[in-house]
C-alpha atoms as a PDB file:
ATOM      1  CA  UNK A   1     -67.369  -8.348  26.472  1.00  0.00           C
ATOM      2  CA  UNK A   2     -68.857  -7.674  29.949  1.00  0.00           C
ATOM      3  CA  UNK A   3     -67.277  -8.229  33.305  1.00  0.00           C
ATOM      4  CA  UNK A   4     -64.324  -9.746  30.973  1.00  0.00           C
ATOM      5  CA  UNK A   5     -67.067 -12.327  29.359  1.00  0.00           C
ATOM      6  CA  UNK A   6     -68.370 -12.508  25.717  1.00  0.00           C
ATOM      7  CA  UNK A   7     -71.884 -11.645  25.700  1.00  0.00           C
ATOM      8  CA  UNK A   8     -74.199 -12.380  22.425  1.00  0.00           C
ATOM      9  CA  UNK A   9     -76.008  -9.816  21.303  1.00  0.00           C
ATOM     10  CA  UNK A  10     -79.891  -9.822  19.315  1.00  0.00           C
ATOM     11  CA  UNK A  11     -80.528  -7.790  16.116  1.00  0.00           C
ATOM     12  CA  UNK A  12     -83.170  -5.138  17.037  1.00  0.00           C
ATOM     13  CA  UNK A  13     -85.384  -7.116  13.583  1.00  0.00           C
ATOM     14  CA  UNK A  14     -85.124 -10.232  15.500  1.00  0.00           C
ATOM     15  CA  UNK A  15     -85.992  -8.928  18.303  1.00  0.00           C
ATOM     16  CA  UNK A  16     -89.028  -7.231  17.072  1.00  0.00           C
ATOM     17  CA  UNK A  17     -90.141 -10.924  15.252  1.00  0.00           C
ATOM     18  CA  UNK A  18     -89.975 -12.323  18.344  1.00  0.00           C
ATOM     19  CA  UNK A  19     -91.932  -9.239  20.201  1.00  0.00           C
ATOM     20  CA  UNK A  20     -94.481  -9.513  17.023  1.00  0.00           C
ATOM     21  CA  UNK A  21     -95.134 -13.046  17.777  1.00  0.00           C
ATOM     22  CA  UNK A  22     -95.923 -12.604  21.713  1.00  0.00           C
ATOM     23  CA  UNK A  23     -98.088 -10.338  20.684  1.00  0.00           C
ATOM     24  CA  UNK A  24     -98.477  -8.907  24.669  1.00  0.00           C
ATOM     25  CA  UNK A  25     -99.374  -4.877  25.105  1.00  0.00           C
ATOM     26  CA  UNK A  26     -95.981  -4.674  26.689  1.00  0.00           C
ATOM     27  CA  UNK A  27     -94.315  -5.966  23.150  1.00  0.00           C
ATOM     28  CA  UNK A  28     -95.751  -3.411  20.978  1.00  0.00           C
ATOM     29  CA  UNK A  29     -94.322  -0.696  23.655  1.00  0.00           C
ATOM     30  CA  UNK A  30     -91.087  -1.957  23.268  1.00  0.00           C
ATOM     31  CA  UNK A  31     -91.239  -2.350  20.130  1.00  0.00           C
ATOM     32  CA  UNK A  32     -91.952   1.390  19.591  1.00  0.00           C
ATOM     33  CA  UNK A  33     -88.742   1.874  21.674  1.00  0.00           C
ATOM     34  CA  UNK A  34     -86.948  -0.659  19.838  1.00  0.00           C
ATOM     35  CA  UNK A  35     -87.561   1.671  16.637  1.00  0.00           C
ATOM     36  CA  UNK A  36     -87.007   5.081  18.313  1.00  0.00           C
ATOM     37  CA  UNK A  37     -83.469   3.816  19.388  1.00  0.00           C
ATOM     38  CA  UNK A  38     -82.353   1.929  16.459  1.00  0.00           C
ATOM     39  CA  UNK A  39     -82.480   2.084  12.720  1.00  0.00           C
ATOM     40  CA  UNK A  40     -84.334  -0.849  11.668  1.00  0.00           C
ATOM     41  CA  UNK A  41     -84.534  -2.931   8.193  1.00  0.00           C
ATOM     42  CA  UNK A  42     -87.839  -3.203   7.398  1.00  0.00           C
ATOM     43  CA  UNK A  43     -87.214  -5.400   3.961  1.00  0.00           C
ATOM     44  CA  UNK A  44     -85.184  -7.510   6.353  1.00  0.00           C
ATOM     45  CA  UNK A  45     -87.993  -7.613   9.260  1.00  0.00           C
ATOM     46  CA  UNK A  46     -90.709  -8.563   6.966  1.00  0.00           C
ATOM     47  CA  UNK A  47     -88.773 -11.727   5.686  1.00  0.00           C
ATOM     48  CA  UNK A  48     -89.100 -12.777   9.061  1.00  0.00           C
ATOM     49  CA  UNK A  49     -93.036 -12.261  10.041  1.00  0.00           C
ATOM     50  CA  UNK A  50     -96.365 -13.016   8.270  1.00  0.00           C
ATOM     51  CA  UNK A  51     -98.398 -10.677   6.754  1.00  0.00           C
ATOM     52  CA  UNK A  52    -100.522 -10.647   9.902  1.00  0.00           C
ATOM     53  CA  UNK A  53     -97.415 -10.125  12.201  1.00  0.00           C
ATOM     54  CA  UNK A  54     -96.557  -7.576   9.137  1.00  0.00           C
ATOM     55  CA  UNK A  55     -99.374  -5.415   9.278  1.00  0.00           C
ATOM     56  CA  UNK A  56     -99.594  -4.911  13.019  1.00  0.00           C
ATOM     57  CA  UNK A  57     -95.735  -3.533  12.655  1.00  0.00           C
ATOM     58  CA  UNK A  58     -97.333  -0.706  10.361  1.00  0.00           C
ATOM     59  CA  UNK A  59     -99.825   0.184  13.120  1.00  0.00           C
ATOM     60  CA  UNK A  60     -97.347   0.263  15.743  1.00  0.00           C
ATOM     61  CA  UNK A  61     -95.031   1.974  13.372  1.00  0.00           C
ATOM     62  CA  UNK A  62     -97.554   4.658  13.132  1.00  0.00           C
ATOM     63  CA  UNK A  63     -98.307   5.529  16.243  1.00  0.00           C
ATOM     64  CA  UNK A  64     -94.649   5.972  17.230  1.00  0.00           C
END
């Protein structure tokens, strides 16, 4: 709750599909601060994204 109101709340995986997909510069920054904050299932992530989507994760994984 927040200011006594339910809020709903995204999965960081989700919410790295969804950056994968824009696919702006600005996603694959906060992507790399989606992964330095949060532990991340990667078995789980990939179910969600094509193997294109897939192997632009790895690169961005990389370089954080």
């Amino acid at each position: 709750m927040l200011a006594g109101r339910p809020i709903r709340m995204i999965e960081p995986h989700d919410l790295i599909a969804m950056k994968l997909r824009a696919g702006r510069l600005k996603d694959d920054y906060d992507i790399s601060e989606i992964l330095r904050a949060n532990a991340v299932d990667e078995q789980r992530l990939l179910q969600l994204i094509d193997p294109a989507h897939a192997e632009h994760f790895q690169q961005i994984k990389s370089r954080s």
